[in-house]
Protein backbone atom coordinates (compact mmCIF):
# COMPACT_ATOMS: atom_id res chain seq x y z
CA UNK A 1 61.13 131.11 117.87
CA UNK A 2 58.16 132.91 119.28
CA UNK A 3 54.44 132.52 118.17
CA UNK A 4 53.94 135.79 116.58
CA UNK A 5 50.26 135.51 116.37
CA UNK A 6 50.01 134.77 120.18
CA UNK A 7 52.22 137.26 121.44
CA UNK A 8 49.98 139.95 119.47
CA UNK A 9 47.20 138.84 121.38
CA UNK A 10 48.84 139.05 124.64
CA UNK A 11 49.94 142.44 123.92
CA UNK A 12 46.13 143.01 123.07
CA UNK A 13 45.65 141.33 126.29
CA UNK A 14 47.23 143.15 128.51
CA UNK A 15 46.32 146.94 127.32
CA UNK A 16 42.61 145.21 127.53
CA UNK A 17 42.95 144.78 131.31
CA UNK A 18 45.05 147.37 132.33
CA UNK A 19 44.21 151.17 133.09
CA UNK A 20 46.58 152.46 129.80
CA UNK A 21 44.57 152.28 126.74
CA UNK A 22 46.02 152.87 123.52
CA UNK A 23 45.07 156.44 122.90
CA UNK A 24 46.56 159.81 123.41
CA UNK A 25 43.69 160.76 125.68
CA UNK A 26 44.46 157.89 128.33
CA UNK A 27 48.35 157.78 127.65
CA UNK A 28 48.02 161.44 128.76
CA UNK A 29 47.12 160.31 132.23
CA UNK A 30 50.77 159.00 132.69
CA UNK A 31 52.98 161.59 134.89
CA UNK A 32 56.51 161.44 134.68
CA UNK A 33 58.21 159.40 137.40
CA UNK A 34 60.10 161.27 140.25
CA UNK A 35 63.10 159.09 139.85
CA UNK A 36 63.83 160.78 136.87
CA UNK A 37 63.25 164.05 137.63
CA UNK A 38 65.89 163.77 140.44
CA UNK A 39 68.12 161.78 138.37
CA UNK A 40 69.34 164.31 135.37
CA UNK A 41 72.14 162.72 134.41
CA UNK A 42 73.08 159.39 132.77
CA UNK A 43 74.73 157.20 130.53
CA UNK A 44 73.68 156.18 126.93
CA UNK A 45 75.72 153.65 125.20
CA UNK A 46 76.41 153.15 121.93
CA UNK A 47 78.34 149.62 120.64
CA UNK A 48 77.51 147.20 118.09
CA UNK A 49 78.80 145.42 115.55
CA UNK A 50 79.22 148.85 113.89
CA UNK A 51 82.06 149.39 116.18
CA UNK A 52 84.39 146.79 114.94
CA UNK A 53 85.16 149.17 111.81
CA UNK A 54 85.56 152.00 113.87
CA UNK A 55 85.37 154.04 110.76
CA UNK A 56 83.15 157.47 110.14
CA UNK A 57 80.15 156.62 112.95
CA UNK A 58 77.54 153.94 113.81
CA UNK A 59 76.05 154.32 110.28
CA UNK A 60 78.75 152.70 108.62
CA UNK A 61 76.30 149.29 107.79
CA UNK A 62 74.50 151.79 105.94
CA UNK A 63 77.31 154.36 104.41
CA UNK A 64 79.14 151.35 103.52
CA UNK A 65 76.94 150.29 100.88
CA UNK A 66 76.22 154.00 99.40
CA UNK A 67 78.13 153.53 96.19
CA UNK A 68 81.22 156.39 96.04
CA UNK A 69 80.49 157.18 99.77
CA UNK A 70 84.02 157.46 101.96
CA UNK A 71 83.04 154.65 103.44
CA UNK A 72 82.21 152.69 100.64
CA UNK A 73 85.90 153.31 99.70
CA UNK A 74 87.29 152.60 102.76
CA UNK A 75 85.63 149.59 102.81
CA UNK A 76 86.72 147.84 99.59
CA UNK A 77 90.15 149.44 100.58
CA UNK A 78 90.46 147.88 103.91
CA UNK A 79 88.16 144.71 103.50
CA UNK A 80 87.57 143.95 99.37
CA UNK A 81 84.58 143.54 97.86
CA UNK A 82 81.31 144.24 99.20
CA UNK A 83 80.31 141.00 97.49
CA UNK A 84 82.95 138.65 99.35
CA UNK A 85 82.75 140.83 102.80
CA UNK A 86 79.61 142.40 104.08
CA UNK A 87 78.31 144.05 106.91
CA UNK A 88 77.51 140.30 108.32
CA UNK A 89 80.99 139.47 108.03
CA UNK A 90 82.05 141.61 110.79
CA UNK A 91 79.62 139.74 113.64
CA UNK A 92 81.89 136.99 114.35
CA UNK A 93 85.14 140.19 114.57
CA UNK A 94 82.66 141.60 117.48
CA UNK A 95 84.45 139.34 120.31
CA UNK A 96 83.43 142.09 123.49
CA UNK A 97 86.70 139.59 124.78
CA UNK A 98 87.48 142.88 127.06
CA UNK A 99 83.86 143.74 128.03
CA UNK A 100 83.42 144.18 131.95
CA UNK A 101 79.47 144.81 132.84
CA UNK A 102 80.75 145.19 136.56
CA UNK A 103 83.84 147.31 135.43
CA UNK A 104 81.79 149.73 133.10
CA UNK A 105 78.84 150.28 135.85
CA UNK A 106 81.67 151.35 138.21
CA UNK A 107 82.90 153.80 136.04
CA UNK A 108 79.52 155.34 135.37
CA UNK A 109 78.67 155.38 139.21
CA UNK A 110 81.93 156.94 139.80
CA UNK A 111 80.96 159.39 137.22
CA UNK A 112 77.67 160.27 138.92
CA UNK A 113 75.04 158.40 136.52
CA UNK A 114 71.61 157.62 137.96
CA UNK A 115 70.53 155.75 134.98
CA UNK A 116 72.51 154.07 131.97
CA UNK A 117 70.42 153.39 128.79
CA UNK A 118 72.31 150.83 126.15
CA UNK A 119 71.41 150.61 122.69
CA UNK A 120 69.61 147.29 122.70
CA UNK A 121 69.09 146.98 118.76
CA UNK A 122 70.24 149.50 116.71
CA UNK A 123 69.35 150.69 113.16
CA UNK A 124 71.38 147.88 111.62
CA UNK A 125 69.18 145.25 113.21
CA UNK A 126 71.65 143.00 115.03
CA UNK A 127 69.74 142.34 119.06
CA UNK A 128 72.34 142.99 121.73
CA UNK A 129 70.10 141.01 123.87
CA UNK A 130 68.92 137.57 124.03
CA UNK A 131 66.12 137.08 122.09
CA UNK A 132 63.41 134.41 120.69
CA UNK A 133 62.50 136.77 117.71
CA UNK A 134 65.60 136.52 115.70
CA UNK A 135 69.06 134.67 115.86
CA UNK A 136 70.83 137.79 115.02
CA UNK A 137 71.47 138.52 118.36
CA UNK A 138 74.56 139.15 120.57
CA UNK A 139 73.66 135.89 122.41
CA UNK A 140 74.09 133.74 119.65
CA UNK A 141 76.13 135.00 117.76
CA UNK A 142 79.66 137.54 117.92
CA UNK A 143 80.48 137.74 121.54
CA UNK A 144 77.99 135.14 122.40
CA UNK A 145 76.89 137.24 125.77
CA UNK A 146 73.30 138.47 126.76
CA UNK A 147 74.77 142.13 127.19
CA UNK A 148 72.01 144.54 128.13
CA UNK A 149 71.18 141.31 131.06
CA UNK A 150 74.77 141.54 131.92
CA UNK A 151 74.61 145.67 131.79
CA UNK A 152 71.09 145.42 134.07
CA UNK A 153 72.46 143.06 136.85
CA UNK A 154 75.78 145.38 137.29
CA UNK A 155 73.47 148.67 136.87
CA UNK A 156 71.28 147.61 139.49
CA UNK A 157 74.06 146.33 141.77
CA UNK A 158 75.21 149.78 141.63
CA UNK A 159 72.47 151.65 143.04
CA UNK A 160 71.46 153.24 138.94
CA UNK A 161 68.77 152.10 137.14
CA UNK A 162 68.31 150.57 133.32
CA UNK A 163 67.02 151.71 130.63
CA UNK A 164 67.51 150.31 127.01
CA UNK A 165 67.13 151.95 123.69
CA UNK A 166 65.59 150.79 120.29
CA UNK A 167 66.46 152.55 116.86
CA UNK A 168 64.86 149.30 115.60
CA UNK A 169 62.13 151.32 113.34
CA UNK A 170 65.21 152.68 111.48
CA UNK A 171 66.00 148.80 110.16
CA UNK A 172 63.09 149.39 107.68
CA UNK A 173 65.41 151.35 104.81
CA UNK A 174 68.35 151.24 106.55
CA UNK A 175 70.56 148.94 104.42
CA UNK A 176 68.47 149.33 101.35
CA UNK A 177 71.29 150.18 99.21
CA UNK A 178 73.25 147.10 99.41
CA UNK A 179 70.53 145.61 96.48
CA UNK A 180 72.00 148.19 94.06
CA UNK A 181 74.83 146.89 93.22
CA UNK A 182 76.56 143.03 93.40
CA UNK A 183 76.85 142.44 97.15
CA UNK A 184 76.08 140.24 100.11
CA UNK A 185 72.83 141.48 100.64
CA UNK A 186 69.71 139.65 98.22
CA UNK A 187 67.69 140.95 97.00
CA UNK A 188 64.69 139.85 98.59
CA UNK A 189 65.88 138.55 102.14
CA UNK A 190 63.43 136.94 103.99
CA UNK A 191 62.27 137.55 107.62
CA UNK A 192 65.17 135.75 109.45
CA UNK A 193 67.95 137.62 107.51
CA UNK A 194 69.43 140.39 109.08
CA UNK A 195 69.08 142.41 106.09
CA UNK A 196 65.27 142.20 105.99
CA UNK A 197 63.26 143.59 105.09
CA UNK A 198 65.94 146.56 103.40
CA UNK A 199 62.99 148.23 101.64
CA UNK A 200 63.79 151.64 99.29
CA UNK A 201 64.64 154.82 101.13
CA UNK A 202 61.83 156.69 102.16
CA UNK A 203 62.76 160.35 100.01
CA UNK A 204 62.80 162.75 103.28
CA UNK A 205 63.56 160.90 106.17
CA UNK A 206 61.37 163.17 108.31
CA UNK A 207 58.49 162.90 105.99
CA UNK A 208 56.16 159.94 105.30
CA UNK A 209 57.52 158.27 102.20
CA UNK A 210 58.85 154.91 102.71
CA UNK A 211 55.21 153.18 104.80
CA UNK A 212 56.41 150.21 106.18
CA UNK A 213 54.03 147.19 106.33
CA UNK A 214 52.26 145.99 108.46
CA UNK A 215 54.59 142.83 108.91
CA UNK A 216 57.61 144.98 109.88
CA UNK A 217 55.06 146.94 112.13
CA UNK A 218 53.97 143.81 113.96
CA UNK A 219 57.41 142.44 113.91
CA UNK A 220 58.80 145.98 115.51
CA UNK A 221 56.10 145.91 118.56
CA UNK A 222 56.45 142.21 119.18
CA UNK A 223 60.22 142.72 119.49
CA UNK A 224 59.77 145.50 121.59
CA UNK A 225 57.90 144.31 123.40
CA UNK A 226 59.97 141.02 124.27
CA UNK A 227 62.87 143.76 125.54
CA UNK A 228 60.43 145.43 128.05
CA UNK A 229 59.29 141.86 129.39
CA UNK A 230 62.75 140.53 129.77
CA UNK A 231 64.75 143.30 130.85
CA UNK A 232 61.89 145.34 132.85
CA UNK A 233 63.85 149.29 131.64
CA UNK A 234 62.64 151.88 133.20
CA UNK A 235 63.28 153.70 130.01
CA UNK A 236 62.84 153.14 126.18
CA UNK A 237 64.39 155.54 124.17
CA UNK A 238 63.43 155.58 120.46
CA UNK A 239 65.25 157.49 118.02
CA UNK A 240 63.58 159.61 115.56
CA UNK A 241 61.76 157.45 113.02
CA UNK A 242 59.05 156.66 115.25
CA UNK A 243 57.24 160.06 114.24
CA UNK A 244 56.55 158.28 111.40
CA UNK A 245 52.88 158.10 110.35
CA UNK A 246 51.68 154.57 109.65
CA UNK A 247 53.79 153.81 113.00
CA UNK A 248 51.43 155.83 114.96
CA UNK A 249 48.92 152.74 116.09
CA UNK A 250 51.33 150.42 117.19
CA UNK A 251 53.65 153.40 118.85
CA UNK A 252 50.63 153.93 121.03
CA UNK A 253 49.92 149.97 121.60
CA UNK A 254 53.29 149.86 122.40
CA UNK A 255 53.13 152.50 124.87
CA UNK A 256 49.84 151.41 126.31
CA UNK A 257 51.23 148.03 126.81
CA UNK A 258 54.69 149.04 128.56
CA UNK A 259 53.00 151.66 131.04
CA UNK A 260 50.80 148.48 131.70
CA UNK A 261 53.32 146.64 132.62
CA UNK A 262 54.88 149.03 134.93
CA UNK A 263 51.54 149.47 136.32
CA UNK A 264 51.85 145.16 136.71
CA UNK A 265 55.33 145.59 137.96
CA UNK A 266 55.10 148.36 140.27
CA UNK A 267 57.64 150.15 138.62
CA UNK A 268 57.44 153.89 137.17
CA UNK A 269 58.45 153.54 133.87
CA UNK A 270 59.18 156.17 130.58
CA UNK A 271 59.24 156.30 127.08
CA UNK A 272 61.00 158.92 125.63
CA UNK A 273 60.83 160.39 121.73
CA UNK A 274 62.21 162.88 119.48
CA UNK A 275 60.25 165.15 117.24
CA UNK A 276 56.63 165.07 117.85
CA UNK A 277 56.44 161.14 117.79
CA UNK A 278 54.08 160.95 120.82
CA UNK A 279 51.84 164.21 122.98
CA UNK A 280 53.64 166.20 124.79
CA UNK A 281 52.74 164.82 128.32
CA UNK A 282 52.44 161.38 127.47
CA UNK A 283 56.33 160.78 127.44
CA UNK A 284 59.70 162.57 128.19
CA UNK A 285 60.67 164.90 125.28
CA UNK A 286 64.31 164.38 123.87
CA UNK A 287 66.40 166.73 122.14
CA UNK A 288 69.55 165.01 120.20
CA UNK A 289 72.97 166.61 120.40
CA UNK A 290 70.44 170.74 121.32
CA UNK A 291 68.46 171.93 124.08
CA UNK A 292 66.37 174.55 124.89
CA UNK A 293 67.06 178.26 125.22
CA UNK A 294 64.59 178.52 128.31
CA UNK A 295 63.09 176.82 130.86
CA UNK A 296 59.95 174.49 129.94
CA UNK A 297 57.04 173.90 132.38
CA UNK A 298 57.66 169.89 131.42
CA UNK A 299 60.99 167.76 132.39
CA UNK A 300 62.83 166.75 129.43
CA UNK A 301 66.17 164.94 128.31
CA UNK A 302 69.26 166.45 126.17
CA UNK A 303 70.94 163.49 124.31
CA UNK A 304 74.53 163.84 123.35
CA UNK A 305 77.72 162.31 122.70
CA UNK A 306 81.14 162.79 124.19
CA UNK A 307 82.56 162.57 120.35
CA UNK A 308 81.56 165.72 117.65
CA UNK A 309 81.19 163.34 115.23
CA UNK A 310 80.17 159.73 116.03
CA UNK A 311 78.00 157.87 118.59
CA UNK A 312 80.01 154.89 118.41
CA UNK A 313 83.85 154.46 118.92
CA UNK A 314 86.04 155.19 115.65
CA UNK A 315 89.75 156.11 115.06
CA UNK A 316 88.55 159.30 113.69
CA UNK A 317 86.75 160.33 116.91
CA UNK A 318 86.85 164.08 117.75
CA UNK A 319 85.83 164.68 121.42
CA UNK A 320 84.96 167.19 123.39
CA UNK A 321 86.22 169.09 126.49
CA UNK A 322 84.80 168.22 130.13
CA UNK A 323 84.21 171.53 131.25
CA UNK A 324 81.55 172.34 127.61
CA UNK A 325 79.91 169.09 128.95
CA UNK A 326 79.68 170.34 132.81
CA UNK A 327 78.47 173.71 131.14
CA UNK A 328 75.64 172.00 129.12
CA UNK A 329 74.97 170.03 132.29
CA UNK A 330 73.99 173.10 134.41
CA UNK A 331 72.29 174.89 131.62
CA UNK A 332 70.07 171.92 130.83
CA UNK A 333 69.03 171.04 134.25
CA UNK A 334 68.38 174.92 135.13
CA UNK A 335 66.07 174.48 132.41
CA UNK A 336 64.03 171.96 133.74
CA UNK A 337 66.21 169.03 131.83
CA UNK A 338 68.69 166.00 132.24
CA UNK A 339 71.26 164.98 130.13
CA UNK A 340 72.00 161.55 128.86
CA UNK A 341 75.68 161.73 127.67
CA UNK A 342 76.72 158.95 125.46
CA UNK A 343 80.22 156.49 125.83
CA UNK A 344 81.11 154.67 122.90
CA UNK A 345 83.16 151.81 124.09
CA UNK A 346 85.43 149.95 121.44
CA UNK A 347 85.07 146.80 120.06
CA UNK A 348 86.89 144.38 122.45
CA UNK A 349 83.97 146.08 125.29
CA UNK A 350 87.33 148.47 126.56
CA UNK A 351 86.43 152.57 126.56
CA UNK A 352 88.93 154.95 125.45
CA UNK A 353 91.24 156.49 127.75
CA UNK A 354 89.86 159.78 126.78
CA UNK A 355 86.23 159.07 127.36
CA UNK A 356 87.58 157.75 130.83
CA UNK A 357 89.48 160.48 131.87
CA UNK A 358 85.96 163.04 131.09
CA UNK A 359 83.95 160.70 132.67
CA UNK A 360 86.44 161.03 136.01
CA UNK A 361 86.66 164.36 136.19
CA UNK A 362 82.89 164.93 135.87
CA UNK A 363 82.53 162.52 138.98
CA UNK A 364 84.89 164.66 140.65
CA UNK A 365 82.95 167.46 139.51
CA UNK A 366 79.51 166.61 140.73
CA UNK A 367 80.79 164.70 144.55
CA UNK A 368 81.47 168.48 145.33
CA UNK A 369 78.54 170.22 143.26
CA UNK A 370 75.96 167.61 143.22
CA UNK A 371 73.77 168.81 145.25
CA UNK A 372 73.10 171.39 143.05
CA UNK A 373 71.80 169.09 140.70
CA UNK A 374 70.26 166.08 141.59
CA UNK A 375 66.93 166.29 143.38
CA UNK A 376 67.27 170.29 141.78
CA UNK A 377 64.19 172.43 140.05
CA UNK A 378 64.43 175.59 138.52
CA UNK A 379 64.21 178.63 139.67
CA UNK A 380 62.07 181.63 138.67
CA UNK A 381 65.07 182.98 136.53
CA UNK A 382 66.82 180.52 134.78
CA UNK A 383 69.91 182.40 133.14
CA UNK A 384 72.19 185.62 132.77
CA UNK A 385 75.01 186.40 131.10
CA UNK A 386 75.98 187.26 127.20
CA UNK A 387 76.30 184.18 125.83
CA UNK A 388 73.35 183.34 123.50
CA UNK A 389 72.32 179.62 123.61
CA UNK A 390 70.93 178.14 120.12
CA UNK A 391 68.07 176.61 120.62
CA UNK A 392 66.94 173.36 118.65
CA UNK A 393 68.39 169.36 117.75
CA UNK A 394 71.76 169.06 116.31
CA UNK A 395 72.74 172.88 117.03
CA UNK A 396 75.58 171.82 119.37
CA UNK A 397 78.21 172.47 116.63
CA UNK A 398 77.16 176.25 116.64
CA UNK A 399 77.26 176.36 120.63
CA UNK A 400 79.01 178.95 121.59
CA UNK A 401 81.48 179.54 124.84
CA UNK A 402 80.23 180.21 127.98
CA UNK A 403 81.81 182.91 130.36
CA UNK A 404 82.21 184.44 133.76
CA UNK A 405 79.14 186.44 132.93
CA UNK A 406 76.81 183.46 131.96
CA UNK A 407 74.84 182.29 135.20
CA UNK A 408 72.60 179.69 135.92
CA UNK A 409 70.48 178.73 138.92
CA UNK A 410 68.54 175.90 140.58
CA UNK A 411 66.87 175.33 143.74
CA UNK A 412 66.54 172.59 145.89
CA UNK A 413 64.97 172.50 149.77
CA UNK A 414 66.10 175.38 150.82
CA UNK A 415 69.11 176.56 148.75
CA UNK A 416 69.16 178.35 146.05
CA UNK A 417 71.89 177.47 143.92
CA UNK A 418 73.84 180.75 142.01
CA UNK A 419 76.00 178.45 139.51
CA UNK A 420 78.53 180.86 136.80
CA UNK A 421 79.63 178.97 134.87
CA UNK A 422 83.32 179.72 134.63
CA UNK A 423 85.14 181.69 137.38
CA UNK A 424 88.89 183.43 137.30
CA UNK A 425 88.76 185.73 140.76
CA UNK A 426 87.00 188.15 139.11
CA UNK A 427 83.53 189.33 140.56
CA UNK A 428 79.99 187.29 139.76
CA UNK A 429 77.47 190.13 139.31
CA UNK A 430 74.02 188.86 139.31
CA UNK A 431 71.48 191.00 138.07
CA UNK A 432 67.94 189.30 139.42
CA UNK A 433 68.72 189.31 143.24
CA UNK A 434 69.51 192.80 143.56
CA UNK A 435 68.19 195.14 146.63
CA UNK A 436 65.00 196.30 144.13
CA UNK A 437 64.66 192.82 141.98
CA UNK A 438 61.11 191.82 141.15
CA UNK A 439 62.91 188.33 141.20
CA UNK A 440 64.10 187.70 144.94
CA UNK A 441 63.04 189.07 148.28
CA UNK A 442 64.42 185.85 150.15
CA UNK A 443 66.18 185.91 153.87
CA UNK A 444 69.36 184.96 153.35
CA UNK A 445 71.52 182.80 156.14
CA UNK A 446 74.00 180.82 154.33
CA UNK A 447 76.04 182.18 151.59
CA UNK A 448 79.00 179.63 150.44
CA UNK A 449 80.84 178.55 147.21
CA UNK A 450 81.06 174.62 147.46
CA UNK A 451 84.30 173.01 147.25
CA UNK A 452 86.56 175.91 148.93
CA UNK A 453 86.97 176.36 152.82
CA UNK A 454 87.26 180.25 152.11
CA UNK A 455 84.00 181.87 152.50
CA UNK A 456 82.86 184.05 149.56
CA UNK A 457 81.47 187.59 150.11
CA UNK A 458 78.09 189.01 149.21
CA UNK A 459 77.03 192.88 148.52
CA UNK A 460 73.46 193.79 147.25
CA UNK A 461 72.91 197.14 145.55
CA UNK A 462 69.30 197.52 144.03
CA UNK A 463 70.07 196.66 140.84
CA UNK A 464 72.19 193.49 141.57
CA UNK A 465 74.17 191.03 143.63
CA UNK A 466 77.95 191.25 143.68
CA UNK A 467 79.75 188.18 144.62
CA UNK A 468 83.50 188.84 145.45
CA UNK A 469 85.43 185.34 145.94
CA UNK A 470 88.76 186.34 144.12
CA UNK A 471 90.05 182.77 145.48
CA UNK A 472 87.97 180.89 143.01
CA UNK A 473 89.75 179.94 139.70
CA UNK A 474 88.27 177.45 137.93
CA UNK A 475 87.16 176.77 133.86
CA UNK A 476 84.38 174.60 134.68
CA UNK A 477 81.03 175.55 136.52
CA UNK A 478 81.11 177.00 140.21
CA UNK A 479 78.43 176.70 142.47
CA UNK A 480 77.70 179.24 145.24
CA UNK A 481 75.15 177.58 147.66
CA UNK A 482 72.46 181.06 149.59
CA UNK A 483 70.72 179.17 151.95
CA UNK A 484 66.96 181.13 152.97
CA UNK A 485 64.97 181.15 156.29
C-alpha cells in the first residue's frame, strides 16, 4: 500500500518546482484549454456498485441505511436484513461480465462525444480504478477489471479524450447512518474499511458543519492524486462538496499539483467545480442538471443526465426525449457552454436500449449540424423567441418547451449559424438581423439550411429577417448556415 507520508511530500514536491503554486492568485494564471472549448459535448458515466440494485438512484448505499426511507424498505424486502446483507455485499454481484470499453467508446464516438468523463470513485467510496491506496477497488475486487484504464485506452483509440470524476469528498458522511441501527457497518471502521471513516452528517450539506479531519483530507488528495498520475485525465470533475471550507487548502494543493503535472506532461488539463468551490477563472464552472439564461464572458459545462431521476441505471428510470436534449445542446453552447450528458450503463457493463437509441439519433443529429457546434462561439445575440429559460442548478424539471419562435445562434469562421429550434414549414422570423438592426450589418453570400438539398429563402425588412423554407419539418433543432464576405 502506498507510503502516505512520502507521497505528501512529493505532492509538496512537485507544486515546489513547478510554475502553479497553491494559491488563487497563481491558479488564476491557468487559461482554459482550447480543446475544450471546441469540444462542447461529452459523455459522463455513472456505474458502480450502486448499480447492481438498480433501485431509486446512485445514492442507494446511503438511502439504504436511512431508517423508514423507500429504500430502506425495499431493501430488507428484496435482500433481508441490513445486518446479514449490506452495501458490501453487493461488490462481488457487480460482475461488468457484459462490459465492452471498445464497444461503449464506439457508441459515444458515433454519438459525437469529444471527451467521456467516468466516475472514478464515487460517494460510496468503492475505486473503479486500480489503486495502491485501498483494496476496495474494481481491480480487486467485483469485476476484477482496471475500468477507467480500460475506458482511457478505447477513448483514446477513438480520437476523444479522458477525463475521470471524483465525488470522493462526499465519502466523509456519506454512509453515516448505517451506525444507527444493528447493521454491517461498525461502528468505528478503520481506514481500510470501505465504510470509513462514516462520520455524522454535516446539518446543511451546503454549509460547513460536518469538518472533516485532516486524515480524510490527506487521504482525499493523496488518492487524487494517484488517479491524475495513473490515468493522466484531462479533466477532474468534483461534485459539490468540495466548496466545503476546511477542504479549501488541499483543493488548491490539489489543483496546484495537477496543473503541474500537465505543465510536466505537456498536456492542457481542467478541473472543473460546482458552486463556488474554486475562483472563477481558475477552473471550468459546472452547472448540474441548469444552465444559464445568457451568455457568460467565461466557457462553462452543463451536467445532466439522460434519466429525470437517477444518474445511475435503475428499473425505475424515467428518461427524457432526444430532441429536449438537442434543444439544451444548442442553447448551452450559444451561451458560451458544453454539455456533458450522462449514460448510466447497467450492471453487467450493457446500456439500455433506450439510452442507445438517444445517443444514435443525436449522432445523426450533429454529422449533419455539427458544424454548428463544435469549434462554435457565440454570437453578439444569443437568443429569441418566447420561451423563458430558468436559470440556476437542478431547474431542469421546471424547463419549459421550446418552439418555432425560440432561436439560437453561433458563429464559427465565417458562418453565422441561425439555429430555431423546432421547425414545421412555418416561417423563422428573426428579429436582430433585420434591414435597421443595431445587431448585424454583415454581407451575406451563402444562405442554406443544413441537411436539405432545397435551398431556403431569405427577406429582410428593417425590423427583421424572414426565413421561408416551408420544406423543413422537423421537432428537433434546425440549423440555417449565412455565410459573410
Amino acid at each position: 500500500m502506498i507510503d502516505m507520508k512520502k507521497a505528501l511530500q512529493n505532492i509538496d514536491d512537485v507544486i515546489e518546482k513547478g510554475p502553479y503554486k497553491d494559491t488563487w492568485a497563481s491558479l488564476s494564471s491557468w487559461q482554459t484549454p482550447k480543446w475544450y472549448q471546441k469540444a462542447k459535448f461529452g459523455i459522463f458515466i455513472h456505474w458502480g456498485v450502486y448499480s447492481v440494485p438498480a433501485f431509486d438512484s446512485e445514492w442507494y448505499p446511503r438511502n439504504m441505511y436511512i431508517e423508514g426511507s423507500k429504500v430502506y424498505e425495499h431493501h430488507i424486502k428484496t435482500y433481508g436484513a441490513h445486518k446479514d446483507f449490506g452495501y458490501k455485499d453487493f461488490i462481488p454481484m457487480f460482475k461488468a461480465e457484459k462490459f465492452d470499453p471498445n464497444a461503449w467508446a464506439a457508441l459515444f464516438k458515433k454519438a459525437g462525444a469529444k471527451y467521456v468523463v467516468p466516475v472514478a470513485e464515487h460517494h460510496d467510496g468503492f475505486q473503479m480504478y486500480r489503486s495502491n491506496i485501498s483494496h476496495w477497488n474494481a481491480y480487486e475486487m467485483g469485476p476484477k477489471r482496471d475500468i477507467v484504464g480500460e475506458l482511457k485506452a478505447a477513448v483514446e483509440a477513438q480520437g476523444m479524450t479522458l477525463g475521470v470524476s471524483s465525488h470522493r469528498i462526499e465519502h466523509w458522511f456519506f454512509m453515516s447512518n448505517g451506525k444507527k441501527f444493528e447493521s454491517d457497518m461498525p461502528q468505528n471502521p478503520d481506514r481500510d474499511d470501505l465504510y470509513w471513516p462514516s462520520m455524522p452528517d454535516p446539518e446543511n450539506f451546503d454549509a460547513i458543519d460536518g469538518k472533516p479531519s485532516e486524515e480524510f483530507m490527506e487521504d482525499w488528495l493523496v488518492r487524487t492524486c494517484e488517479l491524475i498520475d495513473n490515468y493522466h485525465p484531462k479533466i477532474l470533475y468534483f461534485d459539490w462538496w468540495i466548496q466545503h471550507e476546511s477542504v479549501k487548502p488541499y483543493l488548491k494543493k490539489f489543483a496546484a499539483y495537477y496543473y503541474n503535472r500537465g505543465v510536466e506532461w505537456g498536456m492542457d488539463v481542467a478541473i472543473s467545480y460546482k458552486h463556488d468551490a474554486m475562483m472563477l477563472g481558475t477552473a471550468i464552472l459546472d452547472m448540474e442538471r441548469g444552465h444559464f439564461s445568457e451568455a457568460k464572458p467565461f466557457y462553462w459545462q452543463a451536467d445532466t443526465s439522460m434519466a429525470f431521476n437517477s444518474w445511475c441505471y435503475t428499473e425505475q428510470n424515467r428518461f427524457k426525449q432526444t430532441k429536449d436534449i438537442l434543444q439544451d445542446l444548442v442553447d448551452i453552447v450559444s451561451k458560451n457552454g458544453c454539455l456533458l450528458l450522462n449514460v448510466g450503463p447497467k450492471a453487467d457493463g450493457s446500456i439500455c436500449e433506450e439510452e442507445v437509441q438517444m445517443l444514435n439519433e443525436i449522432g445523426e443529429w450533429l454529422d449533419v449540424n455539427g458544424e454548428a457546434i463544435y469549434d462554435s462561439h457565440p454570437w453578439r445575440v444569443q437568443a429569441e423567441g418566447n420561451t423563458e429559460v430558468v436559470e440556476g442548478m437542478f431547474s431542469e424539471e421546471g424547463r419549459k418547451d421550446f418552439d418555432s419562435t425560440d432561436v439560437r445562434f453561433t458563429c464559427r469562421e465565417d458562418c453565422i449559424y441561425i439555429i430555431p429550434m423546432q421547425q414545421h414549414g412555418e416561417d423563422v422570423i428573426v428579429k436582430s438581423m433585420g434591414e435597421e438592426s443595431k445587431d448585424f450589418h454583415g454581407i451575406i453570400t451563402e444562405f442554406s439550411v443544413l441537411g436539405y438539398d432545397q435551398k431556403p429563402v431569405y427577406t429582410r425588412e428593417a425590423d427583421k429577417m424572414i426565413i421561408h423554407a416551408p420544406f423543413v419539418d422537423s421537432d428537433k433543432p434546425v440549423v440555417y448556415r449565412m455565410r459573410l464576405k
